[in-house]
PDB file of N, CA and C in Angstrom:
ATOM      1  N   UNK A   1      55.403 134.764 -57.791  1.00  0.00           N
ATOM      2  CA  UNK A   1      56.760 134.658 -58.259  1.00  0.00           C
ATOM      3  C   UNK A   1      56.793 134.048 -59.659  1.00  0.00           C
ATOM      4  N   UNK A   2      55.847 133.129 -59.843  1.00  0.00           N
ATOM      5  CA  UNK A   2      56.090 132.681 -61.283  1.00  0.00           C
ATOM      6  C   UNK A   2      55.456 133.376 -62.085  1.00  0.00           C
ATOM      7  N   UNK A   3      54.615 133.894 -61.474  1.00  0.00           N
ATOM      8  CA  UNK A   3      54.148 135.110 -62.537  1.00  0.00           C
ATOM      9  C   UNK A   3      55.011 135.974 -63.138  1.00  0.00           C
ATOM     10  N   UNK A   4      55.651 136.908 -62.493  1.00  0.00           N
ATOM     11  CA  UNK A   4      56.441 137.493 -63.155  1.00  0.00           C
ATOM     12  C   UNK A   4      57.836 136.918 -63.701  1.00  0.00           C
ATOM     13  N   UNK A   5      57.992 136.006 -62.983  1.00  0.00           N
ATOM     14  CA  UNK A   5      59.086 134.968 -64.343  1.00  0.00           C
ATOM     15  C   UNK A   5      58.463 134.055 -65.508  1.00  0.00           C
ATOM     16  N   UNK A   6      56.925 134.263 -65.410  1.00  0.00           N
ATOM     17  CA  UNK A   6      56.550 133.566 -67.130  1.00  0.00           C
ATOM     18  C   UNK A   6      56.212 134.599 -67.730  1.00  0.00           C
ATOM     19  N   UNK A   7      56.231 136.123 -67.370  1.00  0.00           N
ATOM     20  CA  UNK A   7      55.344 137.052 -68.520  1.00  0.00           C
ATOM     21  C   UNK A   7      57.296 137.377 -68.997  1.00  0.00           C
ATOM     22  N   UNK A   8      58.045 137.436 -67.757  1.00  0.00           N
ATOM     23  CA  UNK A   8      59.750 138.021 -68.625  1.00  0.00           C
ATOM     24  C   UNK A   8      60.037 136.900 -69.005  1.00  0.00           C
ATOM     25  N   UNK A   9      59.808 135.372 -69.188  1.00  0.00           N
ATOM     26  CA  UNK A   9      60.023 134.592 -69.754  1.00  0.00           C
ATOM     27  C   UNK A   9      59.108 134.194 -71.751  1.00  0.00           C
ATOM     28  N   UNK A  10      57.707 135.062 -70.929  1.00  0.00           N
ATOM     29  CA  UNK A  10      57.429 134.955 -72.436  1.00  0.00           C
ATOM     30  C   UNK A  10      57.779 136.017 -73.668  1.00  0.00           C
ATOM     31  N   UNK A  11      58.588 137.277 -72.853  1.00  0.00           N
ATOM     32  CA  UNK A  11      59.644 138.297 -74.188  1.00  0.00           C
ATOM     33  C   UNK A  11      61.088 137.831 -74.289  1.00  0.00           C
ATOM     34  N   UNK A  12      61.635 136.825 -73.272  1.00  0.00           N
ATOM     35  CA  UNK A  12      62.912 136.737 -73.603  1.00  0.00           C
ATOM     36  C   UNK A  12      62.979 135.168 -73.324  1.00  0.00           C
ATOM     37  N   UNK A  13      63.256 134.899 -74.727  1.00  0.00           N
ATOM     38  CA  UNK A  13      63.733 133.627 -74.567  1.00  0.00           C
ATOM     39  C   UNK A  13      64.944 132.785 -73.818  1.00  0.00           C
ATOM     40  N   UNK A  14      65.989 133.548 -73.913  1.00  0.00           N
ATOM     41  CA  UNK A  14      67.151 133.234 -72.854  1.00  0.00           C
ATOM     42  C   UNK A  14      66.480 133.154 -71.474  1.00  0.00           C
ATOM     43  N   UNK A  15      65.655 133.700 -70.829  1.00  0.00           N
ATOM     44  CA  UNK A  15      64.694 133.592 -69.811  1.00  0.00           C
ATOM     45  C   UNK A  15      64.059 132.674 -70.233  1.00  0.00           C
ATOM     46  N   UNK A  16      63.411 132.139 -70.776  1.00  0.00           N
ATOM     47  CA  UNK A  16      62.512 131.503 -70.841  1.00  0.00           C
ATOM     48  C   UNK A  16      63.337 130.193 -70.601  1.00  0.00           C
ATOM     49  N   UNK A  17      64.698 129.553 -71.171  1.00  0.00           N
ATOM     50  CA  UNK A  17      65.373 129.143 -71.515  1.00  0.00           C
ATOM     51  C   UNK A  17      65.837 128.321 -69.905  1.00  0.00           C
ATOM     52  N   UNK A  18      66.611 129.027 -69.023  1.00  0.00           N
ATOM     53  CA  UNK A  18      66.881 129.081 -67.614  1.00  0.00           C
ATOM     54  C   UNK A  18      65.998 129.270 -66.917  1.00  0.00           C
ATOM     55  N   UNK A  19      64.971 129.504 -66.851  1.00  0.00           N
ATOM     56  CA  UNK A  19      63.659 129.578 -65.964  1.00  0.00           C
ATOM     57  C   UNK A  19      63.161 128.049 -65.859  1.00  0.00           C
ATOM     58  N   UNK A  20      63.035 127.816 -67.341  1.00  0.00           N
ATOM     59  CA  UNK A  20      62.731 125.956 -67.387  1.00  0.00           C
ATOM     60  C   UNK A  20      63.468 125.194 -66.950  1.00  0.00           C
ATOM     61  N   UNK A  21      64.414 125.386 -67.190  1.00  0.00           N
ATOM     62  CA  UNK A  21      65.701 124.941 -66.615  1.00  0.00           C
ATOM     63  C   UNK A  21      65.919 124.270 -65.229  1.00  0.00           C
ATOM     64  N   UNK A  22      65.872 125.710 -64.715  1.00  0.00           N
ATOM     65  CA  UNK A  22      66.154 125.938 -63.067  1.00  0.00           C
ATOM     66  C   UNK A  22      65.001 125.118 -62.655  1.00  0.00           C
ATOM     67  N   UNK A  23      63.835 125.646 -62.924  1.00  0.00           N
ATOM     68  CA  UNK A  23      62.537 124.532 -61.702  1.00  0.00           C
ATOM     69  C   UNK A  23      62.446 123.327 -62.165  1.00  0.00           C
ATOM     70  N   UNK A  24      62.936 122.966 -63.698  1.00  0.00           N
ATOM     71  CA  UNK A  24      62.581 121.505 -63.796  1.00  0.00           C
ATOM     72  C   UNK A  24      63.766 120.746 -63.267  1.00  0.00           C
ATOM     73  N   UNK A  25      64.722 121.325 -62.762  1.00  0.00           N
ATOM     74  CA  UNK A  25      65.313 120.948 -61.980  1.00  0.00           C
ATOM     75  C   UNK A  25      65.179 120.472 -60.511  1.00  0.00           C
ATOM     76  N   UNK A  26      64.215 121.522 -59.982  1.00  0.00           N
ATOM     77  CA  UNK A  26      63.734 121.738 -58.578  1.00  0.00           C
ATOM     78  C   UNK A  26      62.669 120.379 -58.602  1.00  0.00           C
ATOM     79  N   UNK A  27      61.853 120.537 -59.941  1.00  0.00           N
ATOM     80  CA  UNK A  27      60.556 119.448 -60.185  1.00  0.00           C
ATOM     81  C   UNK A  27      61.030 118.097 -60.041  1.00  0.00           C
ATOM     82  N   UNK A  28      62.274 117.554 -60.654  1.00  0.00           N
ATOM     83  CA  UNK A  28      62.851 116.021 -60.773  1.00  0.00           C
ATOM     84  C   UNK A  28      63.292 115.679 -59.349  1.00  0.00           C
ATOM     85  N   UNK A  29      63.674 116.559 -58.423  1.00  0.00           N
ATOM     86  CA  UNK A  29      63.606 116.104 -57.155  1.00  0.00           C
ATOM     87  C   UNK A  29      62.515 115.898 -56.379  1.00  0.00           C
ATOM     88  N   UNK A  30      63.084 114.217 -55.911  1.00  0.00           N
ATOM     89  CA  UNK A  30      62.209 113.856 -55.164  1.00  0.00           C
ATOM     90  C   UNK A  30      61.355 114.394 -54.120  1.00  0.00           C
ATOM     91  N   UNK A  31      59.957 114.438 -53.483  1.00  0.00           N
ATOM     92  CA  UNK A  31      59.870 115.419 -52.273  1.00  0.00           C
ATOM     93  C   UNK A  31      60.728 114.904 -51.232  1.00  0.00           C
ATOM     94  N   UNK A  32      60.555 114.004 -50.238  1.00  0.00           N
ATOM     95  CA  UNK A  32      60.879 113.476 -49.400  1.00  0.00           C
ATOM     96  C   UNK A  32      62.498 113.875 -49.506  1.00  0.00           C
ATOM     97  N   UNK A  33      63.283 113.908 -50.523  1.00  0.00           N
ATOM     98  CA  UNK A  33      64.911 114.136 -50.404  1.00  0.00           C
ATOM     99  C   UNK A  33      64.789 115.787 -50.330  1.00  0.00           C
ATOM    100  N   UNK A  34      63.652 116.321 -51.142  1.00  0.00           N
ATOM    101  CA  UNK A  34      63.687 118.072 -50.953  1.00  0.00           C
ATOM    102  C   UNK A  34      63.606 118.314 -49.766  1.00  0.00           C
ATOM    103  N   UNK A  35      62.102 117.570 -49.284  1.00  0.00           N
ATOM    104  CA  UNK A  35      62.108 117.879 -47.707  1.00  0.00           C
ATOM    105  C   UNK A  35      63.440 117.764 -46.772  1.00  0.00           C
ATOM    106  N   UNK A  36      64.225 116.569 -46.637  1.00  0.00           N
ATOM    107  CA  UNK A  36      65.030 116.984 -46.154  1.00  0.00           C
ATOM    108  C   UNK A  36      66.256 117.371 -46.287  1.00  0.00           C
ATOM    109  N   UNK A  37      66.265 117.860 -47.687  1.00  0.00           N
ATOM    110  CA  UNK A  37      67.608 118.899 -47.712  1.00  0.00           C
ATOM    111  C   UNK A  37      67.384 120.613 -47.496  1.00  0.00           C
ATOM    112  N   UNK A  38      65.993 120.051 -46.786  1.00  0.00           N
ATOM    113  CA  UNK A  38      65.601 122.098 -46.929  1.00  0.00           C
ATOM    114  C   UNK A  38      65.280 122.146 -44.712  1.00  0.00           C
ATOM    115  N   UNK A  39      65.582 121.062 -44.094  1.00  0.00           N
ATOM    116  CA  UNK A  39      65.262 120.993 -42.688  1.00  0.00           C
ATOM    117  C   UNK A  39      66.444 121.781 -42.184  1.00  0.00           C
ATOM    118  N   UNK A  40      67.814 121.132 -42.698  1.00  0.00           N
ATOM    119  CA  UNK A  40      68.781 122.029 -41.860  1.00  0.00           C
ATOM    120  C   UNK A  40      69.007 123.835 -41.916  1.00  0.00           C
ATOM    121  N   UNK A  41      68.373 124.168 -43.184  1.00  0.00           N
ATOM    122  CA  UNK A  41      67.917 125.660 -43.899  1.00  0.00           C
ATOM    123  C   UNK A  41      67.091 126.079 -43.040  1.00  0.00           C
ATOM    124  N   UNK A  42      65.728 125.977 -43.162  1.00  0.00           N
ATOM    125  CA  UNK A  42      64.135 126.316 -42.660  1.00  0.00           C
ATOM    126  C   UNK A  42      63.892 125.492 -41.119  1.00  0.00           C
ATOM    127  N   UNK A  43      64.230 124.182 -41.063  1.00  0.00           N
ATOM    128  CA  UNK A  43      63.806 123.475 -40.028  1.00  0.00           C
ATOM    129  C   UNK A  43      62.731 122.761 -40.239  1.00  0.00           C
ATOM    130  N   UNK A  44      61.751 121.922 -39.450  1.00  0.00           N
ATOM    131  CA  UNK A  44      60.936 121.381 -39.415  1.00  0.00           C
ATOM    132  C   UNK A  44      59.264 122.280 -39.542  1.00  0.00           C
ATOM    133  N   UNK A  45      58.375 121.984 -40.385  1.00  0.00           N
ATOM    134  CA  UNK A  45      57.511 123.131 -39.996  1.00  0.00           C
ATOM    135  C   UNK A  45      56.864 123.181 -41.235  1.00  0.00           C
ATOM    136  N   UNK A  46      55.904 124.164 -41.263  1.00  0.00           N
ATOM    137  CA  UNK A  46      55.199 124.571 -42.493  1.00  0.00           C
ATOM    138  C   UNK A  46      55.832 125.532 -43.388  1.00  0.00           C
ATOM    139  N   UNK A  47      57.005 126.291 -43.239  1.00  0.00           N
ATOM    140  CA  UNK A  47      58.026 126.768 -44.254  1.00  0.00           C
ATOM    141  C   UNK A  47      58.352 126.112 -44.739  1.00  0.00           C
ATOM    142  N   UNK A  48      58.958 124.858 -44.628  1.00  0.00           N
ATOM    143  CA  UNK A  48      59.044 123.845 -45.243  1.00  0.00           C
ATOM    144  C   UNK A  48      58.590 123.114 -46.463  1.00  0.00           C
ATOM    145  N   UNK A  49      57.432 122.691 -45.734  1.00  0.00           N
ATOM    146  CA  UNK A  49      55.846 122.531 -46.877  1.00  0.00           C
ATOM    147  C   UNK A  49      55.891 123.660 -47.826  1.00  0.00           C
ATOM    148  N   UNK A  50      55.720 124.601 -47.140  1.00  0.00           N
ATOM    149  CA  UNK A  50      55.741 125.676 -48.443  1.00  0.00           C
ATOM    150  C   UNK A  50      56.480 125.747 -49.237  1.00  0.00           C
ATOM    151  N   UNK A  51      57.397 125.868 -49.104  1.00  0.00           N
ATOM    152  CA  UNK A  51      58.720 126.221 -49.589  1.00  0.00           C
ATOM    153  C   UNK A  51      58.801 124.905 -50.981  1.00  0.00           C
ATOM    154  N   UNK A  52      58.355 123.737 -50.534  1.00  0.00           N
ATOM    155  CA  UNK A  52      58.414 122.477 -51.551  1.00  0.00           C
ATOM    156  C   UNK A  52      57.246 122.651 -52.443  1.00  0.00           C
ATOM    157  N   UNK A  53      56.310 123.008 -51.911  1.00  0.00           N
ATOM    158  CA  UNK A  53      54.864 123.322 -52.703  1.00  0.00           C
ATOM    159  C   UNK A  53      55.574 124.369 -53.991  1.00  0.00           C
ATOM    160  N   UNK A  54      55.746 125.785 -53.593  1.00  0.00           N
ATOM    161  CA  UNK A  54      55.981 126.393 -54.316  1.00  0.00           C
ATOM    162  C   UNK A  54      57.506 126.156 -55.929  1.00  0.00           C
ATOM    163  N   UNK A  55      58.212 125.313 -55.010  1.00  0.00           N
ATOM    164  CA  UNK A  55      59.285 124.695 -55.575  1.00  0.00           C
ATOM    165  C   UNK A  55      58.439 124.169 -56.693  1.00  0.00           C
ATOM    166  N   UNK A  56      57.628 122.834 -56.870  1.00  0.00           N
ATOM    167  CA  UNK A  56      57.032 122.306 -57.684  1.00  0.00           C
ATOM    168  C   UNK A  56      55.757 122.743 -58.616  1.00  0.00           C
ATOM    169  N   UNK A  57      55.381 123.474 -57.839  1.00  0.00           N
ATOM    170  CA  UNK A  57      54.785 124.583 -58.849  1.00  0.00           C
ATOM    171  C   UNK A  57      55.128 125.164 -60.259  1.00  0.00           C
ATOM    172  N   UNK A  58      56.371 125.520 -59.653  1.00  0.00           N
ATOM    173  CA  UNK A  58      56.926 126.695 -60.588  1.00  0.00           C
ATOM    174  C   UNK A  58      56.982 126.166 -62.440  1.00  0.00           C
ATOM    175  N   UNK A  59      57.601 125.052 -61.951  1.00  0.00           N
ATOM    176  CA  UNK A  59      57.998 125.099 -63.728  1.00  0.00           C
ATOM    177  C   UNK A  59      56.322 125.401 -64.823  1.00  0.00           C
ATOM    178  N   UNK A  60      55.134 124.395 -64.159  1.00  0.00           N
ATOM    179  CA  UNK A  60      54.227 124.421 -64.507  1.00  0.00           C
ATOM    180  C   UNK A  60      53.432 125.725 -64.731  1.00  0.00           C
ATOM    181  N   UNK A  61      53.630 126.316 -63.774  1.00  0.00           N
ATOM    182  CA  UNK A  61      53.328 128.029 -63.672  1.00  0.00           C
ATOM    183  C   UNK A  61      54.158 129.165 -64.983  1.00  0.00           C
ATOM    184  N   UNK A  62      55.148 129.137 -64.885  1.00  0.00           N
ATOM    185  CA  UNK A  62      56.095 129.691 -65.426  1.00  0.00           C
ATOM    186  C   UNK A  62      55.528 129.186 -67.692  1.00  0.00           C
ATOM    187  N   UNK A  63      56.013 127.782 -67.778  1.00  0.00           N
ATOM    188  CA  UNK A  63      55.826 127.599 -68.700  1.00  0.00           C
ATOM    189  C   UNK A  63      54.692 127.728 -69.170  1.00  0.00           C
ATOM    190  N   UNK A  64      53.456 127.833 -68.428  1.00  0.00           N
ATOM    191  CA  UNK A  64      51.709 128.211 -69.122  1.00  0.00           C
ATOM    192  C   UNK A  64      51.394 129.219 -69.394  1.00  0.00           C
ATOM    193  N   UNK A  65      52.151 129.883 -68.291  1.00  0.00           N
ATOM    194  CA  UNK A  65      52.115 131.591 -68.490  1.00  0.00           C
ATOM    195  C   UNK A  65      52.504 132.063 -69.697  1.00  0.00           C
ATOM    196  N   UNK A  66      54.223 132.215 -69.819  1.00  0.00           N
ATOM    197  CA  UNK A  66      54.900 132.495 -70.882  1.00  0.00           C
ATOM    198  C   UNK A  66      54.309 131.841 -72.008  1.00  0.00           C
ATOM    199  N   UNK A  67      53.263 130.171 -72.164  1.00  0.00           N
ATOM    200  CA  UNK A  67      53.002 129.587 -73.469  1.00  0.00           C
ATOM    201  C   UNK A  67      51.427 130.819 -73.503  1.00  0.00           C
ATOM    202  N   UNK A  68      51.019 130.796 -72.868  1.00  0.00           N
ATOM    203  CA  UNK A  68      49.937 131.828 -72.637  1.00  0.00           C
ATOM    204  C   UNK A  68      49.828 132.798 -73.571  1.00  0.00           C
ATOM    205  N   UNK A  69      50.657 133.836 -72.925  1.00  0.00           N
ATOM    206  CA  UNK A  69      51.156 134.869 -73.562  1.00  0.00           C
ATOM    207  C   UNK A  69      52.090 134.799 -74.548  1.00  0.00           C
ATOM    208  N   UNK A  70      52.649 133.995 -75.354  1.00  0.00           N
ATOM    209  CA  UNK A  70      53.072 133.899 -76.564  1.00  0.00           C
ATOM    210  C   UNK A  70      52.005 133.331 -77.733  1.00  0.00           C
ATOM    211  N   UNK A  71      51.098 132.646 -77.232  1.00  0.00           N
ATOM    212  CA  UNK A  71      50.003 132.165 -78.113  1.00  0.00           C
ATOM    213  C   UNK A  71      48.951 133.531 -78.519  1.00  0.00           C
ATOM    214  N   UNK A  72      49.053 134.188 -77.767  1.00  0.00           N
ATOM    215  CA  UNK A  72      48.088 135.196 -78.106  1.00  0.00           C
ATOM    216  C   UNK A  72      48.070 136.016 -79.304  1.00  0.00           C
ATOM    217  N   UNK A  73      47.144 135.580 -80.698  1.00  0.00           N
ATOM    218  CA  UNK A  73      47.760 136.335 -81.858  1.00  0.00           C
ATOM    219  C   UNK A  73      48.159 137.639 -82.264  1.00  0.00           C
ATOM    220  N   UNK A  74      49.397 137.418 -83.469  1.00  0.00           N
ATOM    221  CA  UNK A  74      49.776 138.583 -83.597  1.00  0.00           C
ATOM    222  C   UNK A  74      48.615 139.806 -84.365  1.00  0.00           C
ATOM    223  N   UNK A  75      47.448 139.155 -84.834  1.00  0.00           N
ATOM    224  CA  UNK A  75      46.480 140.713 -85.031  1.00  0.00           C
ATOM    225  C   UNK A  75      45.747 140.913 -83.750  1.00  0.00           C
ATOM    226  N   UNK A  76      45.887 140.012 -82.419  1.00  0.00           N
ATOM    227  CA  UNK A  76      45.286 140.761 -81.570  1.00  0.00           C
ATOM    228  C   UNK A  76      46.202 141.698 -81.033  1.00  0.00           C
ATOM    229  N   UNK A  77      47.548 141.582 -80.577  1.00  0.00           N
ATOM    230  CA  UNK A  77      48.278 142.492 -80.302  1.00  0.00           C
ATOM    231  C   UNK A  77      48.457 143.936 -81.394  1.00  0.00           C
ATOM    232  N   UNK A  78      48.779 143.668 -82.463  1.00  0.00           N
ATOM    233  CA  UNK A  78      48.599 144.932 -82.869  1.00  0.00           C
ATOM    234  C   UNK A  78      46.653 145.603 -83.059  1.00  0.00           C
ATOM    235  N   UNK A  79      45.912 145.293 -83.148  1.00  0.00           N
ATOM    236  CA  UNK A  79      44.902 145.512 -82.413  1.00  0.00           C
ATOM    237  C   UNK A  79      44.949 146.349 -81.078  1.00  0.00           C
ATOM    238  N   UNK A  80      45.874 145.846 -80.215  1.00  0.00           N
ATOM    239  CA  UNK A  80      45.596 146.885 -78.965  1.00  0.00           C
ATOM    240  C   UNK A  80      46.695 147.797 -79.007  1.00  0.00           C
ATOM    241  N   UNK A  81      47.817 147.712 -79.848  1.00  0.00           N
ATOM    242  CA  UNK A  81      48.633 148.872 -80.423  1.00  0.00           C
ATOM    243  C   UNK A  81      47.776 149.583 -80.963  1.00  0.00           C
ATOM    244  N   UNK A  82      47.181 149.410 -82.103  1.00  0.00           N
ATOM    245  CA  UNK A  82      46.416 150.710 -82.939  1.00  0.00           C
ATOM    246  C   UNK A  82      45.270 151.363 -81.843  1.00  0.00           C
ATOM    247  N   UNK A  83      44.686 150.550 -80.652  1.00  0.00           N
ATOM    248  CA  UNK A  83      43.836 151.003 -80.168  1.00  0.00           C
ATOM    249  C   UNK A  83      44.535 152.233 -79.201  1.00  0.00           C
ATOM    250  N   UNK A  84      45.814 152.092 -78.925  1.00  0.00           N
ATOM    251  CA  UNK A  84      46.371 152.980 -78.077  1.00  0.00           C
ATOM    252  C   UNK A  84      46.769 152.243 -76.879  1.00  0.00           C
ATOM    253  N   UNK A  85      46.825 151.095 -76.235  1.00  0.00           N
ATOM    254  CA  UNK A  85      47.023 150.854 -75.457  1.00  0.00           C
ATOM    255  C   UNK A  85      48.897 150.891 -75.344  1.00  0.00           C
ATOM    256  N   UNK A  86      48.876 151.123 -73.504  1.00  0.00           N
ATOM    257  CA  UNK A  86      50.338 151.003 -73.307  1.00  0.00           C
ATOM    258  C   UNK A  86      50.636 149.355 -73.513  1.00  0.00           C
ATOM    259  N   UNK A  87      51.987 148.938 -73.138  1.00  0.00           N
ATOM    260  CA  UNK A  87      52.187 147.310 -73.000  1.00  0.00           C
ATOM    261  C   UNK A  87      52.145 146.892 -71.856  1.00  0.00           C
ATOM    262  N   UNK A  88      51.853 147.298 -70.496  1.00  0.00           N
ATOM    263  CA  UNK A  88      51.222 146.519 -69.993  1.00  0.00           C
ATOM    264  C   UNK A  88      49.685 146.741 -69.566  1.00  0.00           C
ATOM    265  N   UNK A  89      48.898 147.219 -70.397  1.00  0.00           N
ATOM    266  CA  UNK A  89      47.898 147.271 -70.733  1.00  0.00           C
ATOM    267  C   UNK A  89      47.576 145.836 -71.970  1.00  0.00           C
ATOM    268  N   UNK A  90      48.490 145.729 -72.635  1.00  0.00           N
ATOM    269  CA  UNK A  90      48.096 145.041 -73.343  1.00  0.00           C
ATOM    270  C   UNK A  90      48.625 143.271 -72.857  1.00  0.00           C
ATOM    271  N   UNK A  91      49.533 143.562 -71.608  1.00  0.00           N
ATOM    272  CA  UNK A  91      49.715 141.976 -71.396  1.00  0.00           C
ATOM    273  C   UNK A  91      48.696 141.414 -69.872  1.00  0.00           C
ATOM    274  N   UNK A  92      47.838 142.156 -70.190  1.00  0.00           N
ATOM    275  CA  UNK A  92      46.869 141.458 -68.788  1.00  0.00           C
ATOM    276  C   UNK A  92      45.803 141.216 -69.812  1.00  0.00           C
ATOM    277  N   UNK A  93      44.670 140.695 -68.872  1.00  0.00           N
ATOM    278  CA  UNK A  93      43.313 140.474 -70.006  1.00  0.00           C
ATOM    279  C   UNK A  93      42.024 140.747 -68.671  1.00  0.00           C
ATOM    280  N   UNK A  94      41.346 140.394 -69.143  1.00  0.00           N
ATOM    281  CA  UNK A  94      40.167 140.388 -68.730  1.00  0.00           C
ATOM    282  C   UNK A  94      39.006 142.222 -68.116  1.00  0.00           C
ATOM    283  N   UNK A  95      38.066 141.935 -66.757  1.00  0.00           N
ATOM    284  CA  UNK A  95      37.856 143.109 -66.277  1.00  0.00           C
ATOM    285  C   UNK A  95      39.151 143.839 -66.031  1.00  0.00           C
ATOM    286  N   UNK A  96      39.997 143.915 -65.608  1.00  0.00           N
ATOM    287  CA  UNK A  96      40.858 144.511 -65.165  1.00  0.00           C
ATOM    288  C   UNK A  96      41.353 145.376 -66.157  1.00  0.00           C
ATOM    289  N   UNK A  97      41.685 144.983 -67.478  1.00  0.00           N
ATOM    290  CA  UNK A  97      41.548 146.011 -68.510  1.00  0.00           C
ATOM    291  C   UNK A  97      40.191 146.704 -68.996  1.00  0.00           C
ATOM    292  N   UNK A  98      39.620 146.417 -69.213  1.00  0.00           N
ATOM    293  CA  UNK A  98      37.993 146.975 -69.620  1.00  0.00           C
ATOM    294  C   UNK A  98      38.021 147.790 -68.671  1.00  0.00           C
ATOM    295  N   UNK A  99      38.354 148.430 -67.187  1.00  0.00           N
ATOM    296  CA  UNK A  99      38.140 149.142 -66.576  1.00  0.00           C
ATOM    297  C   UNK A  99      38.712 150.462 -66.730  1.00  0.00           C
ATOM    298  N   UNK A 100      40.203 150.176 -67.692  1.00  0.00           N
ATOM    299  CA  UNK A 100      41.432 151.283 -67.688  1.00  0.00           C
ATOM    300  C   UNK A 100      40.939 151.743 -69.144  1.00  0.00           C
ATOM    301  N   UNK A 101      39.806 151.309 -70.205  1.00  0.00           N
ATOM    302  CA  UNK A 101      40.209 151.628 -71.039  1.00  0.00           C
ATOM    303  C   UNK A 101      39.027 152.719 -71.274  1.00  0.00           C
ATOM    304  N   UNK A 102      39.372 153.541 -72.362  1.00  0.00           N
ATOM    305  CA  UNK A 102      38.423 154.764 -72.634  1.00  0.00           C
ATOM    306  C   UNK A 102      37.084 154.682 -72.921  1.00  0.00           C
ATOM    307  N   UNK A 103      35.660 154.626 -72.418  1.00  0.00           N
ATOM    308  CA  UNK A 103      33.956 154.120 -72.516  1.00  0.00           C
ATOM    309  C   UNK A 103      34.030 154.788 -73.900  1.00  0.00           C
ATOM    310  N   UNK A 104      34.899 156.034 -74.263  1.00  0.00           N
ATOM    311  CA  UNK A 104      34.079 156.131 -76.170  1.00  0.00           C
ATOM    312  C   UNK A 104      35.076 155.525 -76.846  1.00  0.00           C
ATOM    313  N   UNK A 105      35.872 154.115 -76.819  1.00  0.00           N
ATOM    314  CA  UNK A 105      36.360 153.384 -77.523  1.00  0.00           C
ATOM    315  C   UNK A 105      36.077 152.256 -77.889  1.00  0.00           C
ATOM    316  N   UNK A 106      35.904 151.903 -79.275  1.00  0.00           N
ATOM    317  CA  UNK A 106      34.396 150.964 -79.768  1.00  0.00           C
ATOM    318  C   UNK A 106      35.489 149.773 -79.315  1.00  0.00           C
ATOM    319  N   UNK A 107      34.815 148.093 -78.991  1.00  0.00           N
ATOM    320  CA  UNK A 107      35.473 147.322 -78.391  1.00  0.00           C
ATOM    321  C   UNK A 107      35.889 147.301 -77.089  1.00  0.00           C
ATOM    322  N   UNK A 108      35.259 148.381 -76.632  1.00  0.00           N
ATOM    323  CA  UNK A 108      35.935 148.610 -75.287  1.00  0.00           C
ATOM    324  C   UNK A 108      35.455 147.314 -73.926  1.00  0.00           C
ATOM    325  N   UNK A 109      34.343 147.085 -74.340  1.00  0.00           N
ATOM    326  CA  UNK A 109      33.334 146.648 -73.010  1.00  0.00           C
ATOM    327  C   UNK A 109      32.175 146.622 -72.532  1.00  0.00           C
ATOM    328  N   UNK A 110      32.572 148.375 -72.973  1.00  0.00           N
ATOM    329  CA  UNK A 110      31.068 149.178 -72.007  1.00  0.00           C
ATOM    330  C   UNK A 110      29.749 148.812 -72.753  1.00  0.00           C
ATOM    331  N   UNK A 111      28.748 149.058 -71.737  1.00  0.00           N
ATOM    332  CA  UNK A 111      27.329 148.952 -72.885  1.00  0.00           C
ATOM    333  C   UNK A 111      26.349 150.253 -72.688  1.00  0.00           C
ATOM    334  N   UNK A 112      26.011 150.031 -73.948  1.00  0.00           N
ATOM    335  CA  UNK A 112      25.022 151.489 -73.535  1.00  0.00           C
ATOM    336  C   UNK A 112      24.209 151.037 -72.236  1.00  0.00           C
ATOM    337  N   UNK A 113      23.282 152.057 -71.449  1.00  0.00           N
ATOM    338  CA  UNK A 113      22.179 152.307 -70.669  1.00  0.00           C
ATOM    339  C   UNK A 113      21.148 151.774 -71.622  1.00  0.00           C
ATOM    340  N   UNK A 114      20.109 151.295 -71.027  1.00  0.00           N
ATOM    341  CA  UNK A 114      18.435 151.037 -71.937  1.00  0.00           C
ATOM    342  C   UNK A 114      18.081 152.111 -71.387  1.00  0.00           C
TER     343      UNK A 114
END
């Protein structure tokens, strides 16, 4: 979930804006008062737990992501424009791209055979 609210948080700032917002909101609450304003909702239980885990997560998630992907320079992005890539080709990283991309495209990855 915070994934995809820090990559639409890192093209739109008004997102980015209310995203921080909203969980550092969720974050300044106490657990123990979260926990039990979420018992009469969920009940007693490990939904619960979860439910607070993920709560406090978020802002941290959200804002690394989106700082993530906004740090990434602007000649590497146009770099994977001129190379041809689509955009979300160009907002993931690692194997997972090297796999989608063309073996006779220099930079690609691949290595020759010995």
């Amino acid at each position: 979930m915070s994934l995809v609210v820090g990559i639409c948080a890192a093209r739109h700032e008004r997102v980015y804006r209310w995203s921080l917002g909203v969980s550092g909101l969720l974050y300044t609450i106490p657990t123990l008062a979260f926990l039990a304003l979420l018992i009469p909702v969920v009940g007693l239980g490990r939904t619960n737990a979860i439910i607070c885990m993920v709560a406090f997560s978020l802002m941290i998630m959200i804002r690394n992501v989106a700082t993530g992907i906004r740090e990434v320079p602007a000649r590497r992005r146009r770099g994977g424009e001129g190379h041809g890539d689509e955009r979300a080709a160009r907002s993931c990283a690692g194997s997972s791209c090297r796999s989608r991309c063309r073996s006779s495209s220099p930079g690609c990855g691949s290595r020759p055979s010995p």
